[in-house]
N, C-alpha and C. Protein backbone atom coordinates (compact mmCIF):
# COMPACT_ATOMS: atom_id res chain seq x y z
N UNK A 1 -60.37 10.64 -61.64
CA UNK A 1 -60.29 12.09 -61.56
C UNK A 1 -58.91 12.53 -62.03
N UNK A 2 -58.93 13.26 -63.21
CA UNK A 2 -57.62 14.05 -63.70
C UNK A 2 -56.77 14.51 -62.26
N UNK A 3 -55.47 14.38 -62.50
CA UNK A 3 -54.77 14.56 -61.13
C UNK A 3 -54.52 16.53 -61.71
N UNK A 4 -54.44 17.31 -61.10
CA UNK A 4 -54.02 18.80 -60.69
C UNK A 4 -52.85 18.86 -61.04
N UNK A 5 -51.83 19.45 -61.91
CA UNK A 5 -50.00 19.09 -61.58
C UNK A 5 -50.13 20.39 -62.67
N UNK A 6 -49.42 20.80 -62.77
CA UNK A 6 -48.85 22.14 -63.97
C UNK A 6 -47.13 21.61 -63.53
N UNK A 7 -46.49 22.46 -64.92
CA UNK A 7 -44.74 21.94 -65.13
C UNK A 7 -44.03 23.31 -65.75
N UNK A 8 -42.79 23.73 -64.86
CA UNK A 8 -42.17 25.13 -65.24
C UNK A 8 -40.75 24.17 -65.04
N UNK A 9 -39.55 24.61 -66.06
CA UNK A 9 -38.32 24.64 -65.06
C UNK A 9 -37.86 25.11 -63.95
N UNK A 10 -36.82 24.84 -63.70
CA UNK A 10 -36.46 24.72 -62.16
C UNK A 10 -36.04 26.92 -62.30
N UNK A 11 -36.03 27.02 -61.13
CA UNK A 11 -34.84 28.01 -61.25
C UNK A 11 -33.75 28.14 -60.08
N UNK A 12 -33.58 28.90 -59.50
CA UNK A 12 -32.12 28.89 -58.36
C UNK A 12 -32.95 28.40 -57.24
N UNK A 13 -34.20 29.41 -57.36
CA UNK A 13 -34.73 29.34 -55.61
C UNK A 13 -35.29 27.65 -55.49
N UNK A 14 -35.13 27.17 -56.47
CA UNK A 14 -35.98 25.46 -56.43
C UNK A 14 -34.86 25.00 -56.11
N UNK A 15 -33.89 24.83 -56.20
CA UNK A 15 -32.42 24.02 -56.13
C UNK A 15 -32.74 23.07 -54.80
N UNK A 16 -33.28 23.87 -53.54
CA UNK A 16 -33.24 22.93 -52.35
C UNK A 16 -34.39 22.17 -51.91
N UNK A 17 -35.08 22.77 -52.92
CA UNK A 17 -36.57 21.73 -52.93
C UNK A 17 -36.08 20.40 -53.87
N UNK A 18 -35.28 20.16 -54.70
CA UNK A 18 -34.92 19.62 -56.11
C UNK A 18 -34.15 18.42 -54.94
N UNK A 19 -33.29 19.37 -54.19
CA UNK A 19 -32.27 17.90 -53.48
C UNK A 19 -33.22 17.02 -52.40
N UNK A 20 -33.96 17.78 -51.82
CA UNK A 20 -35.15 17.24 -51.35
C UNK A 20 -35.52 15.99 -51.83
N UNK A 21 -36.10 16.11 -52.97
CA UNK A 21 -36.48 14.93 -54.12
C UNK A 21 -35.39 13.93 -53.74
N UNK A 22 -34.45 14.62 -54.43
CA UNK A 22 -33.44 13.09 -54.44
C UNK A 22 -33.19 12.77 -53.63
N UNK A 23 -32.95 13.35 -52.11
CA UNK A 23 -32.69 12.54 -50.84
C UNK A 23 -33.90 11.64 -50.47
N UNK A 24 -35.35 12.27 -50.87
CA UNK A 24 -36.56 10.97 -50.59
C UNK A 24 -36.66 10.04 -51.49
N UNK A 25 -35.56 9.49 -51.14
CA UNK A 25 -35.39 8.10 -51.77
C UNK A 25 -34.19 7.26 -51.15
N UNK A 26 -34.64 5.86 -51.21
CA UNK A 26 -33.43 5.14 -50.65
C UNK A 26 -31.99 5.73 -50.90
N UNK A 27 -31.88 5.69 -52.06
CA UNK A 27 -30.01 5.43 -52.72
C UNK A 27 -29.98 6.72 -53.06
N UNK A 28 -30.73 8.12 -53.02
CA UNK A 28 -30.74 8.91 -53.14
C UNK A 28 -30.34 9.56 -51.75
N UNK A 29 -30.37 8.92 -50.72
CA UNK A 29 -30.55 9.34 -49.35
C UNK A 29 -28.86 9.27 -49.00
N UNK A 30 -27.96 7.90 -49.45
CA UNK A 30 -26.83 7.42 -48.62
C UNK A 30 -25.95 8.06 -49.63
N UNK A 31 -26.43 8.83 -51.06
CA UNK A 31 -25.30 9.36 -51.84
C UNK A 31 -25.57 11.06 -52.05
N UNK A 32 -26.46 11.67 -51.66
CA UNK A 32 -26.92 13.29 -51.66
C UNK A 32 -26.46 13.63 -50.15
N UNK A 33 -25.69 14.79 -50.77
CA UNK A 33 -25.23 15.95 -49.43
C UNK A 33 -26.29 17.05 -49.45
N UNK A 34 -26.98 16.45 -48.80
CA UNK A 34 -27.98 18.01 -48.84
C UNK A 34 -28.06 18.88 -47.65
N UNK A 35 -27.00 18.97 -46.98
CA UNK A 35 -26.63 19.83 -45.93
C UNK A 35 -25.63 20.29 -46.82
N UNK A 36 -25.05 20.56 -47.95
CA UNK A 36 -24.01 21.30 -48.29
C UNK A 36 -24.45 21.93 -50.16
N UNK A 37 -25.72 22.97 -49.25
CA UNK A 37 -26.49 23.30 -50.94
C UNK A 37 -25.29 24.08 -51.71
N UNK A 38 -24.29 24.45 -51.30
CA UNK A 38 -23.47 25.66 -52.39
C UNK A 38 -22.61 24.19 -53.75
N UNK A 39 -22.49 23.06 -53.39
CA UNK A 39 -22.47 22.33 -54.36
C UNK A 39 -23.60 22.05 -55.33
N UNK A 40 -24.87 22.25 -54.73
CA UNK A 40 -25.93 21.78 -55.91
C UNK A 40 -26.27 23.01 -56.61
N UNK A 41 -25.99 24.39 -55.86
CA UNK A 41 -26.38 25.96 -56.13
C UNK A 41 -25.17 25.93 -57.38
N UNK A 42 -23.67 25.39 -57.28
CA UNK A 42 -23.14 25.41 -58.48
C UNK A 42 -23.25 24.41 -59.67
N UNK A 43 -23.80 23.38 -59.19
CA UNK A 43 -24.17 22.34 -60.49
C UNK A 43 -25.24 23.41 -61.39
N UNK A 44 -26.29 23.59 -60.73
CA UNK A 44 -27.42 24.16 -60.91
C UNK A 44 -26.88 25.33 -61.80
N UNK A 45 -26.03 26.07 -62.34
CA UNK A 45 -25.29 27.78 -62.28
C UNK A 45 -24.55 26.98 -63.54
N UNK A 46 -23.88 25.83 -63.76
CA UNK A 46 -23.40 25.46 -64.80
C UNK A 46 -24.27 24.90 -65.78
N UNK A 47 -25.22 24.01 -64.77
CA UNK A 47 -26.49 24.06 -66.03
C UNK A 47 -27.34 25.07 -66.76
N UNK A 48 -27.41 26.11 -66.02
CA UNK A 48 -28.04 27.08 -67.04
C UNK A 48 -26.94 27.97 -68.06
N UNK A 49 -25.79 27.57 -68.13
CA UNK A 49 -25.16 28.04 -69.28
C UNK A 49 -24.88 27.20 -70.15
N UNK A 50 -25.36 25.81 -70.01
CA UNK A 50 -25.74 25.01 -71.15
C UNK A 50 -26.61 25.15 -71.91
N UNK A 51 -26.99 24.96 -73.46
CA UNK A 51 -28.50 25.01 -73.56
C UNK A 51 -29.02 23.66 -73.52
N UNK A 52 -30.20 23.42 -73.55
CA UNK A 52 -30.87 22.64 -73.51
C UNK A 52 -30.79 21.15 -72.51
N UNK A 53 -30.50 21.63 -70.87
CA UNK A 53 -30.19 21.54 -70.23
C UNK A 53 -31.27 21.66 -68.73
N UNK A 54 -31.72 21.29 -68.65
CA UNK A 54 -32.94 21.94 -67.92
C UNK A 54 -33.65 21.05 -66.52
N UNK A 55 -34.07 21.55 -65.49
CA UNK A 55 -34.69 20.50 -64.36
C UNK A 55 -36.42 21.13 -64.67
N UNK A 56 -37.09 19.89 -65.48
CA UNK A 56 -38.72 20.10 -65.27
C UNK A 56 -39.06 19.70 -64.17
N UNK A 57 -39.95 20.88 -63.24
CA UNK A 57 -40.65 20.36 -62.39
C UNK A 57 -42.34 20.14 -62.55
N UNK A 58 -42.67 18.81 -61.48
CA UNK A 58 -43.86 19.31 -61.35
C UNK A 58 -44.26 19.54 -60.50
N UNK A 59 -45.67 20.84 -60.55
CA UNK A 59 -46.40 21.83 -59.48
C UNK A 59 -47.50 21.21 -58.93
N UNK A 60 -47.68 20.97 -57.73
CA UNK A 60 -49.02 20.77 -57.16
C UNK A 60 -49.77 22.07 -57.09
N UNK A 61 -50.92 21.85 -57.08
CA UNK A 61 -52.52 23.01 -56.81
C UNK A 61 -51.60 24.12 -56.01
N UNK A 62 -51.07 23.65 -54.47
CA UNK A 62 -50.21 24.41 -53.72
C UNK A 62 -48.85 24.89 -53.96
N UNK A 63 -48.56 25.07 -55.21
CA UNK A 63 -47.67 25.23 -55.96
C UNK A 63 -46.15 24.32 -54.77
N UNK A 64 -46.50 23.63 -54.73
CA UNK A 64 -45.12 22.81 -54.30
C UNK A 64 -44.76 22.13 -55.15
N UNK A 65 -43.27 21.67 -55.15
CA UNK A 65 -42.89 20.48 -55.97
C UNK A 65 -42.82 19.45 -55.73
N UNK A 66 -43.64 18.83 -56.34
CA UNK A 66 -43.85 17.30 -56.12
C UNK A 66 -42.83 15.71 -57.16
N UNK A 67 -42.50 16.83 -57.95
CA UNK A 67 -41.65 15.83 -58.89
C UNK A 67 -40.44 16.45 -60.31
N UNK A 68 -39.82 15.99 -60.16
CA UNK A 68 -38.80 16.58 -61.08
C UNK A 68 -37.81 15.62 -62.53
N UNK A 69 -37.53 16.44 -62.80
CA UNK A 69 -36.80 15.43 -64.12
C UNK A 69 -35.80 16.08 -64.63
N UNK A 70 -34.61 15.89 -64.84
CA UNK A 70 -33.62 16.73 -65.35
C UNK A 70 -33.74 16.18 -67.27
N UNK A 71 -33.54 16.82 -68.28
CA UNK A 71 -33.78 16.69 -69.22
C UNK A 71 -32.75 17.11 -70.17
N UNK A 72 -31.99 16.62 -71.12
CA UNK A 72 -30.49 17.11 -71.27
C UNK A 72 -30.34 17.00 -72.64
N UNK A 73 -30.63 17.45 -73.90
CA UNK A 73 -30.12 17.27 -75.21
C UNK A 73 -29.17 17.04 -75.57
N UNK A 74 -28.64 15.96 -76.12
CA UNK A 74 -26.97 15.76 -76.34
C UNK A 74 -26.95 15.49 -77.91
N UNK A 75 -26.52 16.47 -78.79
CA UNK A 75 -25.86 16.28 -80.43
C UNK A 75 -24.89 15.07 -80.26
N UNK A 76 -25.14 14.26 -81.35
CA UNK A 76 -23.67 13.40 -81.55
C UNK A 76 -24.45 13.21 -82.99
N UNK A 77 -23.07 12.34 -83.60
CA UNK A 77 -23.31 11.80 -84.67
C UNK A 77 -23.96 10.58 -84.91
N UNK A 78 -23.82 9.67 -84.00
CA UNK A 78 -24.20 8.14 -84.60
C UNK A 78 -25.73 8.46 -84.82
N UNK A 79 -26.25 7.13 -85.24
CA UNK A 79 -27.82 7.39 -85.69
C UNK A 79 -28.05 8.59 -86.65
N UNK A 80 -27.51 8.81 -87.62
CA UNK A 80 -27.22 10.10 -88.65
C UNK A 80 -27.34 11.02 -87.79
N UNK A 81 -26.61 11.35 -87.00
CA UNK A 81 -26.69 12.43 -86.17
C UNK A 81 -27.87 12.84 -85.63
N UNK A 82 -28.74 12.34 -84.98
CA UNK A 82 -29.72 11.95 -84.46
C UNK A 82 -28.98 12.77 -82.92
N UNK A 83 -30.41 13.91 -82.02
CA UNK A 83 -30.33 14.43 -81.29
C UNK A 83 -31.25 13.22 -80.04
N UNK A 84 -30.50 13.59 -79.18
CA UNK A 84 -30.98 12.27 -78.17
C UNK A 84 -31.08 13.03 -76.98
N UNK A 85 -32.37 12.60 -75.87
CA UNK A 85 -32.49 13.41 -74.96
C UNK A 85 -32.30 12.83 -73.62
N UNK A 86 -31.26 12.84 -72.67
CA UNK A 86 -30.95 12.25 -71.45
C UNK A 86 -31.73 12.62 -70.20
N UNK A 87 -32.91 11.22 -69.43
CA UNK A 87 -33.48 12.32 -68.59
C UNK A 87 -32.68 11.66 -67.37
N UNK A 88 -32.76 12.34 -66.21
CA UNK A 88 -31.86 12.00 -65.13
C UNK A 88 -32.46 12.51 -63.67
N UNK A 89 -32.17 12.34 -62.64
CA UNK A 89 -32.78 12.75 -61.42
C UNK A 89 -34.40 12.45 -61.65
N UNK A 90 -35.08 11.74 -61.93
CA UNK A 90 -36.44 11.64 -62.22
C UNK A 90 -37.33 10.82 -60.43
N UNK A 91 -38.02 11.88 -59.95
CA UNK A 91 -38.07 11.45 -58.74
C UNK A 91 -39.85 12.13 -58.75
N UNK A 92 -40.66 11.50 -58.25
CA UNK A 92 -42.26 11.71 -57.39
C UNK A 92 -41.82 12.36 -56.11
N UNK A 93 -42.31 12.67 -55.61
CA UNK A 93 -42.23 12.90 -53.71
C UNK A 93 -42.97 11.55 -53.77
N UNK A 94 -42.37 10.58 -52.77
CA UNK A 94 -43.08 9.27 -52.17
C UNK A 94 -44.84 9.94 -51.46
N UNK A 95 -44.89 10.63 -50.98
CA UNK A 95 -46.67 10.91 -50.82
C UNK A 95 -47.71 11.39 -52.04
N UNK A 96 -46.71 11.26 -52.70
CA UNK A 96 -47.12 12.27 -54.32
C UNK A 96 -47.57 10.72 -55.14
N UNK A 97 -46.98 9.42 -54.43
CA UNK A 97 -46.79 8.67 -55.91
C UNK A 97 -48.35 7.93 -55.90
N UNK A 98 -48.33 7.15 -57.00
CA UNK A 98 -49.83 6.41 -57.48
C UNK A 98 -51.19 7.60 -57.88
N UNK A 99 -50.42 8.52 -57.94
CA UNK A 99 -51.66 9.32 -58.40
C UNK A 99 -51.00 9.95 -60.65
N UNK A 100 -50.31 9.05 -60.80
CA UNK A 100 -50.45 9.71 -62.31
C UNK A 100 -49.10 10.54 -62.74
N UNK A 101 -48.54 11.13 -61.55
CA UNK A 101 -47.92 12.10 -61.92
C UNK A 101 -46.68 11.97 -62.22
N UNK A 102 -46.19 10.92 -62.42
CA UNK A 102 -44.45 10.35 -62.48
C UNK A 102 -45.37 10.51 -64.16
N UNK A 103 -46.30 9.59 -64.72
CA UNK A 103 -46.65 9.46 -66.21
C UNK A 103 -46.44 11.10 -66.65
N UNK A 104 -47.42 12.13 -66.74
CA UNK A 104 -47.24 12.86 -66.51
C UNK A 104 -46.42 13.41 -66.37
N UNK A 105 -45.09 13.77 -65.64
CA UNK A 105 -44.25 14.17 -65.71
C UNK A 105 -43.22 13.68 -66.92
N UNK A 106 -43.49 12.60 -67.23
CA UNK A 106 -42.40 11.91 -68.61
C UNK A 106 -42.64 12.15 -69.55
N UNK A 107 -44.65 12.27 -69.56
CA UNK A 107 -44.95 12.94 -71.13
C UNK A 107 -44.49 14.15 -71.44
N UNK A 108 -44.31 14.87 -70.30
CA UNK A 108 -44.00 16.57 -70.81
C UNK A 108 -42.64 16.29 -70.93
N UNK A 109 -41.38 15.66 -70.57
CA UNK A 109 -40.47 15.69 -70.88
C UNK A 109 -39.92 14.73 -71.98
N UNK A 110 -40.97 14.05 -72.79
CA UNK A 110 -40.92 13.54 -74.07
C UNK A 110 -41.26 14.63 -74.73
N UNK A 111 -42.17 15.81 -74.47
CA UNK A 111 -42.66 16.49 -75.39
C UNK A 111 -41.34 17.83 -75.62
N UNK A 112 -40.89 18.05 -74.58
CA UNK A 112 -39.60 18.99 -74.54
C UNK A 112 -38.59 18.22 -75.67
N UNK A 113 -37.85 17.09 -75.45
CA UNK A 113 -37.53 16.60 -76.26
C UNK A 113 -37.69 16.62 -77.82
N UNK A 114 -38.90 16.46 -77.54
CA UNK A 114 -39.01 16.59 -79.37
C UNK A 114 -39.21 18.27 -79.86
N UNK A 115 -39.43 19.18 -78.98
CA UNK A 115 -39.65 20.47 -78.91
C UNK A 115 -38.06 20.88 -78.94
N UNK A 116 -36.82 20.35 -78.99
CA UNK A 116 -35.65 20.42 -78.71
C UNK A 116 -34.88 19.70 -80.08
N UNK A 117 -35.94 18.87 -80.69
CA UNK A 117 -35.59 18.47 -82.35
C UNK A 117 -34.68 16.90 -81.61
N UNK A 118 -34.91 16.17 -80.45
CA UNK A 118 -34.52 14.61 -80.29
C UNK A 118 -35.72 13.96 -81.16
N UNK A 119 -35.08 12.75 -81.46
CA UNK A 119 -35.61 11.34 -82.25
C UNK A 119 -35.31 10.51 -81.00
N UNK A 120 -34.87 10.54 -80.04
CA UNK A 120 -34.72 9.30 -78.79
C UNK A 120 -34.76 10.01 -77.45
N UNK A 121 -35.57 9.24 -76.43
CA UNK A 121 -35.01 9.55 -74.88
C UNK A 121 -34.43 8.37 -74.34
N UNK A 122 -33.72 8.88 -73.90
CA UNK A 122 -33.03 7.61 -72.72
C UNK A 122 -32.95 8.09 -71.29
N UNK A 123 -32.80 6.47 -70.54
CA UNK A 123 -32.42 6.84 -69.22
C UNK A 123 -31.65 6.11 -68.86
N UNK A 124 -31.25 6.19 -67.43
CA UNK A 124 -30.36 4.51 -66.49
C UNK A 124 -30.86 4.66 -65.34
N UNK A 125 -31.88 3.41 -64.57
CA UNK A 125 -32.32 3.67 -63.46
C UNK A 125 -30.73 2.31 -62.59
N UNK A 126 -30.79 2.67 -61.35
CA UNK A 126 -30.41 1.13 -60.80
C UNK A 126 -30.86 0.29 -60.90
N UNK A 127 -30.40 -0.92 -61.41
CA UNK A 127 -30.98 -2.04 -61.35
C UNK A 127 -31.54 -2.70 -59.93
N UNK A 128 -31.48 -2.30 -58.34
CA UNK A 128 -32.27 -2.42 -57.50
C UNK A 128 -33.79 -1.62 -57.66
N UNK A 129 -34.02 -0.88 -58.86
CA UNK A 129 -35.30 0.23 -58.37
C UNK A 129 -36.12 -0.66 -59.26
N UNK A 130 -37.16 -1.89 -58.76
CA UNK A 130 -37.69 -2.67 -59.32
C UNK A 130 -38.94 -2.05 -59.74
N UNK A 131 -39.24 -0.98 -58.61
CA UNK A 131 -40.80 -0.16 -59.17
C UNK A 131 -40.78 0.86 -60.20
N UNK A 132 -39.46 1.23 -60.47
CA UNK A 132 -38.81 2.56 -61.31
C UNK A 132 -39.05 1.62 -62.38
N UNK A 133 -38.33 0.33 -62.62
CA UNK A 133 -37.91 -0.19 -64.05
C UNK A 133 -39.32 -0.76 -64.36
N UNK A 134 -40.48 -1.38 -63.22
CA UNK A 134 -42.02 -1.47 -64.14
C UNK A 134 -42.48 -0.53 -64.50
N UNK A 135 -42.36 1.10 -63.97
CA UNK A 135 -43.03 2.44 -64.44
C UNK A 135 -42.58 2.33 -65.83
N UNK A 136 -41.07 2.38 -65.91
CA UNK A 136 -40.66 2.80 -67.26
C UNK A 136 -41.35 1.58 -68.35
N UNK A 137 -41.08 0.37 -67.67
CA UNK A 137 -41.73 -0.01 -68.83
C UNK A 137 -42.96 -0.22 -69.41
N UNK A 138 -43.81 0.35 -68.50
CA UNK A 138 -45.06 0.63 -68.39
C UNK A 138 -45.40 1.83 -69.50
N UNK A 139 -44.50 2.68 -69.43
CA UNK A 139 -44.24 3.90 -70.43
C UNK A 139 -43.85 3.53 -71.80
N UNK A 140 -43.42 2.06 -72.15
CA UNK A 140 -42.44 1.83 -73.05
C UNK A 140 -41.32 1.79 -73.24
N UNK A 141 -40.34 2.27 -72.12
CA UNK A 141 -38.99 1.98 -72.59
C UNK A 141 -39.11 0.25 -72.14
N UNK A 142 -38.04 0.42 -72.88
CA UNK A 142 -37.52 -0.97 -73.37
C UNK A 142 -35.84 -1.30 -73.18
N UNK A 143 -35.41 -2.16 -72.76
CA UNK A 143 -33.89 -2.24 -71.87
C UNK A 143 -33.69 -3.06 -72.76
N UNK A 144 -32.53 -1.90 -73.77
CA UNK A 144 -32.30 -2.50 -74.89
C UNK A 144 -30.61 -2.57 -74.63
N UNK A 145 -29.95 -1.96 -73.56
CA UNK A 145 -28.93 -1.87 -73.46
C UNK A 145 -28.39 -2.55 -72.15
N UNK A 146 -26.92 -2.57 -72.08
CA UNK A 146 -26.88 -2.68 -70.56
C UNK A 146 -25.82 -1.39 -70.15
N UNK A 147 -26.24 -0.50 -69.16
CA UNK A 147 -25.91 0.85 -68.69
C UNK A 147 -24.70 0.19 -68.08
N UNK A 148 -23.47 0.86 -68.33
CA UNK A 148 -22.29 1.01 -67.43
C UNK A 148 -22.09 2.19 -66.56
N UNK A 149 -21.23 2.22 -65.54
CA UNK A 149 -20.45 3.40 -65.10
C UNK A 149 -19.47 3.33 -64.57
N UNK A 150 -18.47 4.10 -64.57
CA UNK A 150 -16.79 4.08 -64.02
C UNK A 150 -16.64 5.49 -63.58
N UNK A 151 -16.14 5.28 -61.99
CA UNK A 151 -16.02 5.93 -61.36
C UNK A 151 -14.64 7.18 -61.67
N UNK A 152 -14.85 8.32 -61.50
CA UNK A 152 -13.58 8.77 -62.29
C UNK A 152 -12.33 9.51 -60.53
N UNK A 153 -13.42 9.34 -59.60
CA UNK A 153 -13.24 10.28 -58.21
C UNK A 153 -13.15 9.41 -57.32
C-alpha cells in the first residue's frame, strides 16, 4: 500500500517540531539543546536569507511532521563548476520508520536538487549509524570518500 506523506519546506512555526526530529535519535539526543529554541529560531532566520537553502519536510495524512531533510546548494568550481547539493539533518520520526518514507523523502530532495541545476548530492552520516549507512546505500550512495571534521569551538 502506497504510504500517505506530501512535502512543503519548513517555515518558522516548524522550527520546534524540526528539533524534535533531531533529538529522536541517539547522538541527536546528547548533542541538541532543545530547551533553548531562540538558537535554532536563529539558525533557521539565517537560513532563509540564503538561497537555496531549505528544511524539506515530510507531512503525514494528519499533517504532522514525520521527517525532514535540510537541503543546501553549494556553487564551487571543481568538477567544471559543477553545483552540488548538501543534504543534512535527515531524520524519520522512529514510529514513522519502515514504512517508505525516509526513500521518499530523498527522492524529493534529489528532485529539488536537480530543480536547483546540482549534478551531485552528498551527505556524512556517523559512522556508528549502521541502519542510516544500509538506507543510503540502499538508495545508491556509495562511500566514495572518507568525511572529516574539525572542531572550530
Amino acid at each position: 500500500m502506497p504510504v500517505a506523506v506530501s512535502f512543503r519546506f519548513a517555515e518558522a512555526d516548524d522550527v520546534s517540531a524540526i528539533v524534535a526530529l533531531l533529538v529522536d535519535d541517539s547522538l541527536g539526543a546528547g548533542r541538541e539543546i532543545s530547551g533553548d529554541l531562540d538558537v535554532y529560531m536563529n539558525a533557521f532566520q539565517e537560513m532563509e536569507r540564503q538561497d537555496n537553502n531549505k528544511y524539506l519536510l515530510a507531512i503525514d495524512p494528519d499533517e504532522s511532521i514525520i521527517g525532514c531533510v535540510q537541503v543546501t546548494a553549494i556553487a564551487g568550481l571543481s568538477r567544471s563548476g559543477m553545483k552540488r547539493a548538501q543534504l543534512e539533518g535527515i531524520r524519520v520520526l522512529n514510529t514513522a520508520r519502515g514504512r517508505g518514507i525516509g526513500a521518499l523523502l530523498m527522492s524529493r530532495a534529489h528532485d529539488i536538487a536537480l530543480d536547483w541545476g546540482c549534478g551531485l548530492v552528498q551527505l556524512t552520516t556517523d559512522q556508528s549509524r549502521e541502519d542510516a549507512l544500509r538506507f543510503y546505500e540502499r538508495l545508491g550512495y556509495m562511500k566514495s570518500h572518507h568525511g572529516m571534521k574539525f572542531a572550530l569551538s
